[in-house]
Protein backbone atom coordinates (compact mmCIF):
# COMPACT_ATOMS: atom_id res chain seq x y z
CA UNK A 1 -0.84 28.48 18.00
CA UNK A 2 -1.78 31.55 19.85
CA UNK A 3 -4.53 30.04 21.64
CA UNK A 4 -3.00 26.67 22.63
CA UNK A 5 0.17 29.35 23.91
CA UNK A 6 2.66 27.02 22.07
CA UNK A 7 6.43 27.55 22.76
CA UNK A 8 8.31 29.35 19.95
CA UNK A 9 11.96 28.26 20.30
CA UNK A 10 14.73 30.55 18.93
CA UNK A 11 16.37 28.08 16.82
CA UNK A 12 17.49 28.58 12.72
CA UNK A 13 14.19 27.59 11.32
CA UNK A 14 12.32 29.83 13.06
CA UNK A 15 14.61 33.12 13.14
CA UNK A 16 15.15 32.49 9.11
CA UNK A 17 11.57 32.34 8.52
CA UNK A 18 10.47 35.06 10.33
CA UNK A 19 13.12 37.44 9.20
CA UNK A 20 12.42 36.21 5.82
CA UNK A 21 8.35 37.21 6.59
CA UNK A 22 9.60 40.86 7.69
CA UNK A 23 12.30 41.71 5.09
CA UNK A 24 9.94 40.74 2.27
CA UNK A 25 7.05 42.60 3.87
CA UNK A 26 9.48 45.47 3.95
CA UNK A 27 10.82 44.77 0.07
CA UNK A 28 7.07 44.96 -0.78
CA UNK A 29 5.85 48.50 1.07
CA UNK A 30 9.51 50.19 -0.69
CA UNK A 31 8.28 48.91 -4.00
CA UNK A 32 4.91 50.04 -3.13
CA UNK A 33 3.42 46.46 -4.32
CA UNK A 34 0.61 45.36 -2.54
CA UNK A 35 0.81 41.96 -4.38
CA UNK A 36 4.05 41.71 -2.96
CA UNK A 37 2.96 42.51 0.77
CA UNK A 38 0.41 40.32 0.86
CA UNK A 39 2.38 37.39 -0.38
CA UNK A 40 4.99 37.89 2.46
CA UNK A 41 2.57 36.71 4.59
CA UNK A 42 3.00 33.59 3.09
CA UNK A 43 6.52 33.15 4.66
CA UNK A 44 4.56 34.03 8.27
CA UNK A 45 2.44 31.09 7.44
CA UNK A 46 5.54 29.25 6.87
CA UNK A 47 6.88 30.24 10.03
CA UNK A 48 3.66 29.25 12.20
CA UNK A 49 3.94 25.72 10.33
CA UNK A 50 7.05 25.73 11.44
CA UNK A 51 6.65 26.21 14.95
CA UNK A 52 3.30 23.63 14.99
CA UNK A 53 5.27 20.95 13.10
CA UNK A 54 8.27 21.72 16.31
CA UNK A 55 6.05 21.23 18.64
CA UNK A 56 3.65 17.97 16.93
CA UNK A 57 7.06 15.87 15.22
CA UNK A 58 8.20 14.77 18.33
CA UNK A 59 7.50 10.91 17.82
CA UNK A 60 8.58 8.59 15.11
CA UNK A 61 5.11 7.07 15.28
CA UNK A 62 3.38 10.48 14.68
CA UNK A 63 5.65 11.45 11.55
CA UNK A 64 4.78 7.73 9.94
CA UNK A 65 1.37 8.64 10.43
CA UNK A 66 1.52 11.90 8.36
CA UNK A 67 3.81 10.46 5.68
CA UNK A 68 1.05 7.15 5.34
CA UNK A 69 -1.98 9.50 5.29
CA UNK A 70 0.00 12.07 2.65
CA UNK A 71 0.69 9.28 0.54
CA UNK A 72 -3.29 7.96 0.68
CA UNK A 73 -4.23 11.23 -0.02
CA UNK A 74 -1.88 11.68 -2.94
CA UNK A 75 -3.12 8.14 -4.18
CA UNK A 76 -6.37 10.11 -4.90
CA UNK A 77 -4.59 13.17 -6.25
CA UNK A 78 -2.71 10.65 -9.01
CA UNK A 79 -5.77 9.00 -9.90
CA UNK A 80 -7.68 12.29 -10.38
CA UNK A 81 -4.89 12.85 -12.61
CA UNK A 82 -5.19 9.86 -14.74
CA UNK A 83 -8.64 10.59 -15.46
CA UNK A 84 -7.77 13.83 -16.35
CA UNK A 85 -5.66 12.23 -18.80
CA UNK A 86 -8.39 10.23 -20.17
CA UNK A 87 -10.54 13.07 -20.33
CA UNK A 88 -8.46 15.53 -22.17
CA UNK A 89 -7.73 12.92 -24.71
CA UNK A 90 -11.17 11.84 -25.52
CA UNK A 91 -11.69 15.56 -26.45
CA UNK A 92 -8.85 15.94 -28.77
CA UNK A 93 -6.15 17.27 -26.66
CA UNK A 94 -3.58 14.15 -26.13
CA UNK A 95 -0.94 16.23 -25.74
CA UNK A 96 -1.93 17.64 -22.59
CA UNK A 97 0.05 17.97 -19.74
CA UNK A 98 -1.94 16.80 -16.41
CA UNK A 99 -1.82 18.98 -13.45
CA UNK A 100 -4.30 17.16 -10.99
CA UNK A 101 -5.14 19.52 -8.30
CA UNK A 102 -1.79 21.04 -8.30
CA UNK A 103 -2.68 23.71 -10.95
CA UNK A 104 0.82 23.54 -12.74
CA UNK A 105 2.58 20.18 -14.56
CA UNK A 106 6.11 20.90 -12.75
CA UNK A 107 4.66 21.07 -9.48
CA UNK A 108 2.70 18.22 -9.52
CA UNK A 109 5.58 16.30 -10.91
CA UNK A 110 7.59 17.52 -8.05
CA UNK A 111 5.18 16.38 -5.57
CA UNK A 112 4.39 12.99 -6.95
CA UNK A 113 8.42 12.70 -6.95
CA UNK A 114 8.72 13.60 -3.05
CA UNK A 115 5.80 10.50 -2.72
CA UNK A 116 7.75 8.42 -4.71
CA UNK A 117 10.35 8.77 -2.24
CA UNK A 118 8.50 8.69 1.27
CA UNK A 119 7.11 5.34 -0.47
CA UNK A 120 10.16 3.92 -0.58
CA UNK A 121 10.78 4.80 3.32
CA UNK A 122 8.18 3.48 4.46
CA UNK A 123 8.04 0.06 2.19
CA UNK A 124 11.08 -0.24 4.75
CA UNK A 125 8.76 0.22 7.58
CA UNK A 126 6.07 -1.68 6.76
CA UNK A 127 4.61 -4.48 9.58
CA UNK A 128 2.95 -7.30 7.10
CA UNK A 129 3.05 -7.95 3.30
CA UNK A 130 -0.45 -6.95 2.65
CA UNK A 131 0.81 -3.52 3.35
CA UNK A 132 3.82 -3.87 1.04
CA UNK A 133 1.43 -4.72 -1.83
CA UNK A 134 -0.89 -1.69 -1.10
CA UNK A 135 2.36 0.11 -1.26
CA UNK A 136 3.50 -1.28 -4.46
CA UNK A 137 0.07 -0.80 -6.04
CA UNK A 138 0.26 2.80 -4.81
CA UNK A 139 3.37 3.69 -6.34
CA UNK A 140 2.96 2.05 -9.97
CA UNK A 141 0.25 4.95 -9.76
CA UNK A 142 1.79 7.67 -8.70
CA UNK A 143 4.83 6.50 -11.42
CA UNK A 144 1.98 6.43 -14.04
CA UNK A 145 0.88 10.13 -12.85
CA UNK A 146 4.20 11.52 -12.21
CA UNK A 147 4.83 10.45 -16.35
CA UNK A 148 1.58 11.80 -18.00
CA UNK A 149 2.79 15.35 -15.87
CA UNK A 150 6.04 15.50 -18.71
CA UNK A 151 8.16 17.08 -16.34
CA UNK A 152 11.62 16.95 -17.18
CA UNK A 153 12.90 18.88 -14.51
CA UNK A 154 11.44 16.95 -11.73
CA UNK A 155 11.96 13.36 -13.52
CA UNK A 156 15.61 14.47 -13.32
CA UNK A 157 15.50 15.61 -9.94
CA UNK A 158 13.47 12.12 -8.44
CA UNK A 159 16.51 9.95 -10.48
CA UNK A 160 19.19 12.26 -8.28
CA UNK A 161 16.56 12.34 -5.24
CA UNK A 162 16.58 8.40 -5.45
CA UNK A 163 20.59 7.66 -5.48
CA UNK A 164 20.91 10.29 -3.17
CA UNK A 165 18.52 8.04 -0.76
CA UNK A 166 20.37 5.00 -1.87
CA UNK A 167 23.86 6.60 -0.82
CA UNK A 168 22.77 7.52 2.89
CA UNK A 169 21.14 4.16 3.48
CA UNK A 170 22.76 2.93 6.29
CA UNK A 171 23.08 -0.93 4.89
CA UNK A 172 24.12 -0.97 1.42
CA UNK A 173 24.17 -4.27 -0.09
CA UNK A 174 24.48 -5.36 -4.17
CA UNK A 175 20.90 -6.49 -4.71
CA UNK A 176 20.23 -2.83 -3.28
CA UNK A 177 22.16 -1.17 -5.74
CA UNK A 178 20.86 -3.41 -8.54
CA UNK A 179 17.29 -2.26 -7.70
CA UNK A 180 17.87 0.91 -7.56
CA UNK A 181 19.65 0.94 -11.08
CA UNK A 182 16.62 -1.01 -12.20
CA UNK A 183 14.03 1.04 -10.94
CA UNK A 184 15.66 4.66 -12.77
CA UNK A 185 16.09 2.35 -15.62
CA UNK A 186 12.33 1.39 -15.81
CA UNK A 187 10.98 5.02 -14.94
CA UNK A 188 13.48 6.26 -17.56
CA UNK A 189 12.22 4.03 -20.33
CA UNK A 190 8.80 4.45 -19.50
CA UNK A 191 9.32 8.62 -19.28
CA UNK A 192 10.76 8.51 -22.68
CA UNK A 193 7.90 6.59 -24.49
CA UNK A 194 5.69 9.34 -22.69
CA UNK A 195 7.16 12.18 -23.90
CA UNK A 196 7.80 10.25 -27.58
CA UNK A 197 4.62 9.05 -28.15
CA UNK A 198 2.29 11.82 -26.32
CA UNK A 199 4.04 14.98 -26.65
CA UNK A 200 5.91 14.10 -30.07
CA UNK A 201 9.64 14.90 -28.82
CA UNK A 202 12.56 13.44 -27.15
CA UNK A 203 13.40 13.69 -23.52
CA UNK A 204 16.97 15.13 -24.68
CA UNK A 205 14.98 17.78 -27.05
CA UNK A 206 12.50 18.50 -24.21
CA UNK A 207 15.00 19.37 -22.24
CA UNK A 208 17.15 21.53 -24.68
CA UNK A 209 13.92 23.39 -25.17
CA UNK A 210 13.22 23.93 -21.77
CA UNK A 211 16.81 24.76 -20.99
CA UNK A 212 16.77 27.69 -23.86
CA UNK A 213 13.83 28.77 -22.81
CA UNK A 214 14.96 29.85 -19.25
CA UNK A 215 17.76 31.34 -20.27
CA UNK A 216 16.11 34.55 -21.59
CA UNK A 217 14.54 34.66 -18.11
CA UNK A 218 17.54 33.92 -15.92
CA UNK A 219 19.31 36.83 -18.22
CA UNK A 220 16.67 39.33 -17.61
CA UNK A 221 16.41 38.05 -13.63
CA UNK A 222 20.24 38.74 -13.19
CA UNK A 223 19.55 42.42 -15.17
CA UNK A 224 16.50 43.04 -12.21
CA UNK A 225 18.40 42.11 -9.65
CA UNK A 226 21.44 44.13 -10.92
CA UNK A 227 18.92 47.03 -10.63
CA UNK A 228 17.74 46.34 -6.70
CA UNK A 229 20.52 44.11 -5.28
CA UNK A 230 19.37 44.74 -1.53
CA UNK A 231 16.01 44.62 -1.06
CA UNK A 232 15.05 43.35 -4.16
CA UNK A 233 11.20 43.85 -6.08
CA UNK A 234 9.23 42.13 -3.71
CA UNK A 235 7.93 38.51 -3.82
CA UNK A 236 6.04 39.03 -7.38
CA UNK A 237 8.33 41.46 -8.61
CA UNK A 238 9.08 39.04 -11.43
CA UNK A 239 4.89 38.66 -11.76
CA UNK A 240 4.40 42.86 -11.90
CA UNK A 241 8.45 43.77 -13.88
CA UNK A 242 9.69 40.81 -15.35
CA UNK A 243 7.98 41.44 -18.81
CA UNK A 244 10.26 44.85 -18.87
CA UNK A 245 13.58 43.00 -18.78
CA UNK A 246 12.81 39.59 -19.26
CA UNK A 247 12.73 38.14 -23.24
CA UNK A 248 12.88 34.56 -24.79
CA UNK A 249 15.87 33.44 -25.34
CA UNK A 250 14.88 33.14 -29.39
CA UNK A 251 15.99 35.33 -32.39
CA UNK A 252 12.37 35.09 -34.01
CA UNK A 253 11.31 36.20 -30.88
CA UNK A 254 13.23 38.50 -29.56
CA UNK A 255 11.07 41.62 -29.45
CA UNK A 256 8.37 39.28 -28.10
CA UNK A 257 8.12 39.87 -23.97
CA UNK A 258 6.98 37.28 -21.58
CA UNK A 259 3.95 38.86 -20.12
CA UNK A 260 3.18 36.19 -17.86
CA UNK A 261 5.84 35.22 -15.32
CA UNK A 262 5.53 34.34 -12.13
CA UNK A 263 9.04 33.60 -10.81
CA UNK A 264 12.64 33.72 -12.51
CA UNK A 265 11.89 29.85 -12.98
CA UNK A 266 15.53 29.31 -10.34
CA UNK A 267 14.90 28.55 -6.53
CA UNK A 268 18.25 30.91 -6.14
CA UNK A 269 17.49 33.47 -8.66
CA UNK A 270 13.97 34.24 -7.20
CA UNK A 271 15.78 34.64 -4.00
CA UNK A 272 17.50 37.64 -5.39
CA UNK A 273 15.14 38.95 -7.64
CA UNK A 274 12.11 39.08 -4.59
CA UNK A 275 14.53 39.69 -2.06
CA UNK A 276 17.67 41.25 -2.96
CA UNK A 277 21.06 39.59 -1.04
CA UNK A 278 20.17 39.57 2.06
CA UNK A 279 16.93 37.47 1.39
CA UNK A 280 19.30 34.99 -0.13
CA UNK A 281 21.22 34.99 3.02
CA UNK A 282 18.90 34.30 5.38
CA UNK A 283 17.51 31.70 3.33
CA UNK A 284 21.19 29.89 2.80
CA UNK A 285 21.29 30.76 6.91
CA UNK A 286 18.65 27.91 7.15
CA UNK A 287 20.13 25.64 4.32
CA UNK A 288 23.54 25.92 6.23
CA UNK A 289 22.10 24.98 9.42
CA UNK A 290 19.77 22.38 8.20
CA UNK A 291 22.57 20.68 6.60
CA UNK A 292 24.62 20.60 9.61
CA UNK A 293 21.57 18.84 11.54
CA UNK A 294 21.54 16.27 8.77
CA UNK A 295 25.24 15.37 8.98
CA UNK A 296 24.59 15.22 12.82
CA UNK A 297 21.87 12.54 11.82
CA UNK A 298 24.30 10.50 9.68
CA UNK A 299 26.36 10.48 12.64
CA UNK A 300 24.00 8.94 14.45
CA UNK A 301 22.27 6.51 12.16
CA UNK A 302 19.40 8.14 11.64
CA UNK A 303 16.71 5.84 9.74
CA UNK A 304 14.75 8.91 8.60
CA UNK A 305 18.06 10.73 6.72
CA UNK A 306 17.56 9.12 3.23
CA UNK A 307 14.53 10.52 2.97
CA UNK A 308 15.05 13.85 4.45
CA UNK A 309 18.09 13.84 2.90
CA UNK A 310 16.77 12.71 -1.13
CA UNK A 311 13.83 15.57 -0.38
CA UNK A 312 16.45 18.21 0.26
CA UNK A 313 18.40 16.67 -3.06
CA UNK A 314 15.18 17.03 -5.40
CA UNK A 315 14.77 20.38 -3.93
CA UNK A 316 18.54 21.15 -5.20
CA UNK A 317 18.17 20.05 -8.35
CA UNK A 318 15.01 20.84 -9.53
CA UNK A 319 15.19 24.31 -8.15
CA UNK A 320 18.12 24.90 -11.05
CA UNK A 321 14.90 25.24 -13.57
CA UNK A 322 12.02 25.99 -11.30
CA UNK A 323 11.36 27.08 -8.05
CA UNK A 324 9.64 24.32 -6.37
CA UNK A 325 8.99 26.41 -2.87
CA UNK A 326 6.38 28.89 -4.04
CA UNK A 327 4.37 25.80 -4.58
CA UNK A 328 2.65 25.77 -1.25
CA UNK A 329 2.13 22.08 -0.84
CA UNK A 330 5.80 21.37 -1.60
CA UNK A 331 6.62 24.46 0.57
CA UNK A 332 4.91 22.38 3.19
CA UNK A 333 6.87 19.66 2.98
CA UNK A 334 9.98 21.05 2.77
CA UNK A 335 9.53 23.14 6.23
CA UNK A 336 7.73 19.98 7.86
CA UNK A 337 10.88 17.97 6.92
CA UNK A 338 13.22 20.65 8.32
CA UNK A 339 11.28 20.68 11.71
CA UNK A 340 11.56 16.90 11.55
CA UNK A 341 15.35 17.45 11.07
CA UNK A 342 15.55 19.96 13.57
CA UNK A 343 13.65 18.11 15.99
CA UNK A 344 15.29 14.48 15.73
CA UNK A 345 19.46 16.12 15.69
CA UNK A 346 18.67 18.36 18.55
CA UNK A 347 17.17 15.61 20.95
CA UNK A 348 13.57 17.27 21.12
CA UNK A 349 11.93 13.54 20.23
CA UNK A 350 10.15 12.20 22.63
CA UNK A 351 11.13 8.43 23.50
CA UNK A 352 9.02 5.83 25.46
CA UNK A 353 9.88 6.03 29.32
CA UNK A 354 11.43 2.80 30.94
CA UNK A 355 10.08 1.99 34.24
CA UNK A 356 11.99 0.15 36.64
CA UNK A 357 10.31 -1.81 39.66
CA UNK A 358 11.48 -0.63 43.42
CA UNK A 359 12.99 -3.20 45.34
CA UNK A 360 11.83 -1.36 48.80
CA UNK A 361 8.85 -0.59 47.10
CA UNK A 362 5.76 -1.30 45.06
CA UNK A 363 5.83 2.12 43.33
CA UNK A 364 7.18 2.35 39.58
CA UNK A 365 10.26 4.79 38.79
CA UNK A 366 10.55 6.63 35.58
CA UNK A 367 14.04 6.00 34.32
């Protein structure tokens, strides 16, 4: 960025992430936590994506590129995952949770969700039916990865992300809805025989489970942040102090600390907990912003909104039992959406020039 001297516009996105890379640098030297000062930087790599994905997103062709070759890519990602599978069962371990190269279950669920729904936008863009079949062969495997990952929270979260893109379609018609009902149907089914035959419980017991289990941590997360409510404990405060306030949620465990935590497993509550109040600000500063650019795209018909808008919905939802942005290549998404957003509601798109032909002469005029 430096060396190609690419504008940096003084827009939401990147004021919000900047400030956000300064005030946790900041919350990190107070609390004397080096782990914490070097992860800031994360949110200044945030902000330079940012600022490159400004400046690239600025055709329609360009971001259909990116989305095609992120799906490909992930097609390789899901089958690496299915051999894991098959590998981790032909050892004696069945009940294993695939991760792919993702290095955690929930975020690779997360991420084969988000494909799952750029799929479905660009099925709607496709030019011949060969590519609709590679399509359709691409997502019965990323359906068959996203399943062996067992994620509750981010099945849940595609099923809202996916009516959510249904509802800001732009032509709704019955055989729509009917798919649509179809589709969570079959993914529901097919999540439930997963979970009941492979890891031996219900979806509804999974979920209890996993709901208990965070509530021990979201207790002790509201306890740290009670304790710093400004600047917080830094990024990985959770990661270095959450085993001295944070217990499972479990009588026959209750003297048992986690010693392992990473993040208060809420997108809201790590907010708070890294970076006190005024993190959270900033970062509902963007959300308040970048919802106001979406409804500006509804206005104006905006073919790209369901999926922007379905991302930002999974994003919601999910990040009630996880926090799905310290996940780098979700974080990526996430801000490359936003500049998308940004770009396409504040007329920084370029569009193909119209030339008109000079009556009193042979040169062409750009219209």
């Amino acid at each position: 960025l430096i060396k190609g001297k690419i504008k940096v516009e003084m827009n939401y996105w990147n004021i919000g992430l900047f400030c956000l890379f300064i005030y946790s640098m900041v919350s990190g030297i107070v609390n004397k936590s080096i782990l914490s000062f070097i992860a800031s930087f994360g949110f200044l790599l945030y902000f330079a994506l940012c600022i490159f994905a400004q400046n690239y997103f600025v055709k329609v062709s360009r971001i259909n590129t990116v989305l095609k070759t992120t799906v490909y890519l992930s097609t390789i990602a899901a089958i690496g995952g299915i051999i894991e599978k098959i590998a981790f069962t032909l050892v004696g371990m069945p009940e294993h949770r695939i991760f792919s190269s993702f290095g955690n279950p929930n975020m690779t669920g997360a991420w084969f969700g988000n494909i799952i729904l750029i799929i479905f936008y660009l099925k709607g863009t496709k030019k011949d039916k060969s590519e609709g079949v590679t399509y359709n062969i691409i997502i019965v495997l990323i359906v068959i990865a996203l399943m062996l990952t067992e994620s509750s929270g981010a099945f849940i979260a595609l099923v809202g992300g996916i009516f959510i893109y249904y509802l800001m379609k732009e032509k709704k018609d019955f055989k729509g809805l009917i798919a649509i009902s179809i589709t969570v149907s079959i993914l529901a089914i097919l999540f439930m025989t997963v979970q009941n035959k492979v890891a031996k419980t219900t979806p509804i017991g999974e979920i209890v489970t996993s709901f208990n289990s965070r509530v021990g941590i979201w207790k002790g997360a509201i306890q740290m942040f009670l304790v710093k409510p400004i600047l917080g404990w830094g990024l990985l405060g959770t990661f270095e102090h959450g085993s001295n306030f944070i217990f499972k949620d479990d009588p026959t465990l209750q003297n048992k600390i986690i010693s392992f935590l990473i993040h208060p497993h809420n997108l809201w509550l790590a907010f708070l907990v890294g970076v006190g109040v005024v993190g959270l600000g900033i970062y509902l500063y963007v959300k308040l912003n970048l919802y106001r650019d979406m409804i500006k795209l509804y206005k104006q018909h905006n073919k790209l909104l369901p999926l922007i808008a379905s991302i930002n919905a999974m994003v919601i939802i999910q990040g009630i039992v996880d926090c799905t942005l310290y996940a780098p290549q979700l974080g990526i998404i996430f801000v490359c959406t936003g500049a998308i957003t940004y770009n396409m509601a504040n007329d920084k798109m370029i569009r193909k020039a119209r030339f008109i032909k000079s009556k009193k002469s042979n040169k062409d005029i750009v219209a």
